[in-house]
C-alpha atoms as a PDB file:
ATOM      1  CA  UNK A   1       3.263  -7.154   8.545  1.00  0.00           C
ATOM      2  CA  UNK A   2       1.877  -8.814   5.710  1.00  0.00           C
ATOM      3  CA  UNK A   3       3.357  -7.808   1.810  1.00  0.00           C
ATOM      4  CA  UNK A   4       0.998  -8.591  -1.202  1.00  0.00           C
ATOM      5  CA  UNK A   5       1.646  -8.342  -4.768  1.00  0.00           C
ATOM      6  CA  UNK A   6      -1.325  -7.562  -6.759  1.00  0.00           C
ATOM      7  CA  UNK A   7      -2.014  -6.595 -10.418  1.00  0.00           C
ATOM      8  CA  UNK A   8      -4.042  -3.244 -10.566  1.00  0.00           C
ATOM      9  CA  UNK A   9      -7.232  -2.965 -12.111  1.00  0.00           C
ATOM     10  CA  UNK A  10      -7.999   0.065 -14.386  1.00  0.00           C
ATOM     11  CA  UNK A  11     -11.235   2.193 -13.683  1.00  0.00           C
ATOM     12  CA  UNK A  12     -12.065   5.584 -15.123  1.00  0.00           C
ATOM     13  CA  UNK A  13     -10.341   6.807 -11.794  1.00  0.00           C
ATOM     14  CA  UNK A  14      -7.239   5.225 -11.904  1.00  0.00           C
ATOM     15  CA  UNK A  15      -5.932   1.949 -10.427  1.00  0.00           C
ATOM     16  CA  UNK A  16      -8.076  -0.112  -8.161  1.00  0.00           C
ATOM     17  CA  UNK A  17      -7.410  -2.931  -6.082  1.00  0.00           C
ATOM     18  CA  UNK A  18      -9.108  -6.057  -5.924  1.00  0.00           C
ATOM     19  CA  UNK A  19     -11.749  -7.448  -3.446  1.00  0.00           C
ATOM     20  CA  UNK A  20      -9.272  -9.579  -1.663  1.00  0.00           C
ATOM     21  CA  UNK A  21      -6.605  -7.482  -1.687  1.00  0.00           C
ATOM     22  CA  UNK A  22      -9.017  -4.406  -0.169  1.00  0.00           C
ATOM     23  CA  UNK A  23     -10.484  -7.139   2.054  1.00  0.00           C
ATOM     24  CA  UNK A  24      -7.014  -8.326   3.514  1.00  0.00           C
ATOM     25  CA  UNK A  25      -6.346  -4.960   4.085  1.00  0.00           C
ATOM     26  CA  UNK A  26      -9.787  -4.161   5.841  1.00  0.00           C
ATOM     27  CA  UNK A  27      -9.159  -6.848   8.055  1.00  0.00           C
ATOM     28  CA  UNK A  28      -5.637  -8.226   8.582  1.00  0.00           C
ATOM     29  CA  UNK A  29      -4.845  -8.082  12.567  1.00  0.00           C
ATOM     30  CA  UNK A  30      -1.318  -6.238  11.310  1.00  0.00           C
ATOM     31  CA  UNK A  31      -0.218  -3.933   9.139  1.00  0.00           C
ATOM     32  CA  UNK A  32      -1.101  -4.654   5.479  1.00  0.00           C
ATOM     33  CA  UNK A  33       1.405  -3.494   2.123  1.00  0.00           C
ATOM     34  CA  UNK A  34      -0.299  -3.953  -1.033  1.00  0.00           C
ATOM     35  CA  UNK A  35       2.702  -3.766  -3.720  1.00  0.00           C
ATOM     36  CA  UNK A  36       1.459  -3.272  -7.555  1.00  0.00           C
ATOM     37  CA  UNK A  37       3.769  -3.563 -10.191  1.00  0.00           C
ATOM     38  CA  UNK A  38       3.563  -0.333 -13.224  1.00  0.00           C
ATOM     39  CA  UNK A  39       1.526  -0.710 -16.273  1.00  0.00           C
ATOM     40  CA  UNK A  40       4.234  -2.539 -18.287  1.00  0.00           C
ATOM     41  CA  UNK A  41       4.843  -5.304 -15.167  1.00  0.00           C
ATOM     42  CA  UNK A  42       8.054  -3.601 -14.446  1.00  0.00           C
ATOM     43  CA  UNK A  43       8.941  -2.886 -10.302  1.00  0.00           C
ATOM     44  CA  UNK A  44       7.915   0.476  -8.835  1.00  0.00           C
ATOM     45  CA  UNK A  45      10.508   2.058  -7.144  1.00  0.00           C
ATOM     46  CA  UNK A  46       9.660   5.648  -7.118  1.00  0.00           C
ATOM     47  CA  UNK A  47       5.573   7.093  -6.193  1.00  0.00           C
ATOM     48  CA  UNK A  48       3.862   7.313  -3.651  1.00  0.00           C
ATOM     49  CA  UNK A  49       3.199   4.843  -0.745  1.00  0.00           C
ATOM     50  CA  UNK A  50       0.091   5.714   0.975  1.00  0.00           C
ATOM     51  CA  UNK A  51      -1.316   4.942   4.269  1.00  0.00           C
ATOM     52  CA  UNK A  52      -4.519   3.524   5.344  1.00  0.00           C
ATOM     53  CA  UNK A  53      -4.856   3.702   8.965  1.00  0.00           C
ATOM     54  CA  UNK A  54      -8.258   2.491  11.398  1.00  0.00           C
ATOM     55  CA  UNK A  55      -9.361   4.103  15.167  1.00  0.00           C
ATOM     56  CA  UNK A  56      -7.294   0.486  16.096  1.00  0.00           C
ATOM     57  CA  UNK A  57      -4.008   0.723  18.110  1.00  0.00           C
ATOM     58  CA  UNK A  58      -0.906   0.352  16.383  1.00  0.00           C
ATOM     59  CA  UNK A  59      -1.611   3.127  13.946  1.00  0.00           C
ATOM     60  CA  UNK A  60       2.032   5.227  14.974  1.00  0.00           C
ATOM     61  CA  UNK A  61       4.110   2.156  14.439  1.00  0.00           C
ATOM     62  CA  UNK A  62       2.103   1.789  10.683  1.00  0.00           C
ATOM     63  CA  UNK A  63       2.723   5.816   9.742  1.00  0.00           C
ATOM     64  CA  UNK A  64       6.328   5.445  11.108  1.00  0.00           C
ATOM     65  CA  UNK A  65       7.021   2.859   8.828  1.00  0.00           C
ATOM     66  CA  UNK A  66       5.310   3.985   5.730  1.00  0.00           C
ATOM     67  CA  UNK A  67       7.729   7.020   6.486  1.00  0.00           C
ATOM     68  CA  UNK A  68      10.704   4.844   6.802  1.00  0.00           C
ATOM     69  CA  UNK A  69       9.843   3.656   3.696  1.00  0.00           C
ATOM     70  CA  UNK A  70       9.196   7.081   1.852  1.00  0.00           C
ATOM     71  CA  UNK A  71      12.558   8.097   2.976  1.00  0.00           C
ATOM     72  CA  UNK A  72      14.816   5.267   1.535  1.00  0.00           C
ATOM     73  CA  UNK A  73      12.098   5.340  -1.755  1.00  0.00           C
ATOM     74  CA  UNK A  74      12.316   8.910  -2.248  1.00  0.00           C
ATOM     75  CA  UNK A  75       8.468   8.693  -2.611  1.00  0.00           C
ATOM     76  CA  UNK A  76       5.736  10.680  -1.318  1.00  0.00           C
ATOM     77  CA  UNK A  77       3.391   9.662   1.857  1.00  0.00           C
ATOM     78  CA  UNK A  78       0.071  10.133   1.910  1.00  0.00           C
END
């Protein structure tokens, strides 16, 4: 697994990631988790941690540990 930290972009639709950041993701031969800080640069440790999965293999082993992870956060999975 591979852990980023990235600053969020604001659109009219809420936070965006940036093109590396999206293109890591997209890409990356394991499991990607793109981390963004709130508004104020503070650390988010409530939300929502959401999935991204492909038709590749490996996708149980990425949803089980986004749940893992929604358990010990108290956050929503989606």
């Amino acid at each position: 697994m591979v852990c980023i930290g990235i600053r969020a972009a604001q659109s009219r639709n809420g936070p965006v990631i940036g093109p590396v950041a999206a293109l890591l993701s997209r890409e990356a031969a394991c499991p990607v988790a793109v981390i963004r800080p709130r508004p104020d640069g503070t650390a988010q440790t409530d939300g929502v941690i959401s999935v991204v999965v492909s038709d590749e293999p490996g996708n149980d082993d990425v949803v089980h540990f986004a749940m893992q992870e929604g358990r010990i956060r108290h956050a929503t999975v989606r």
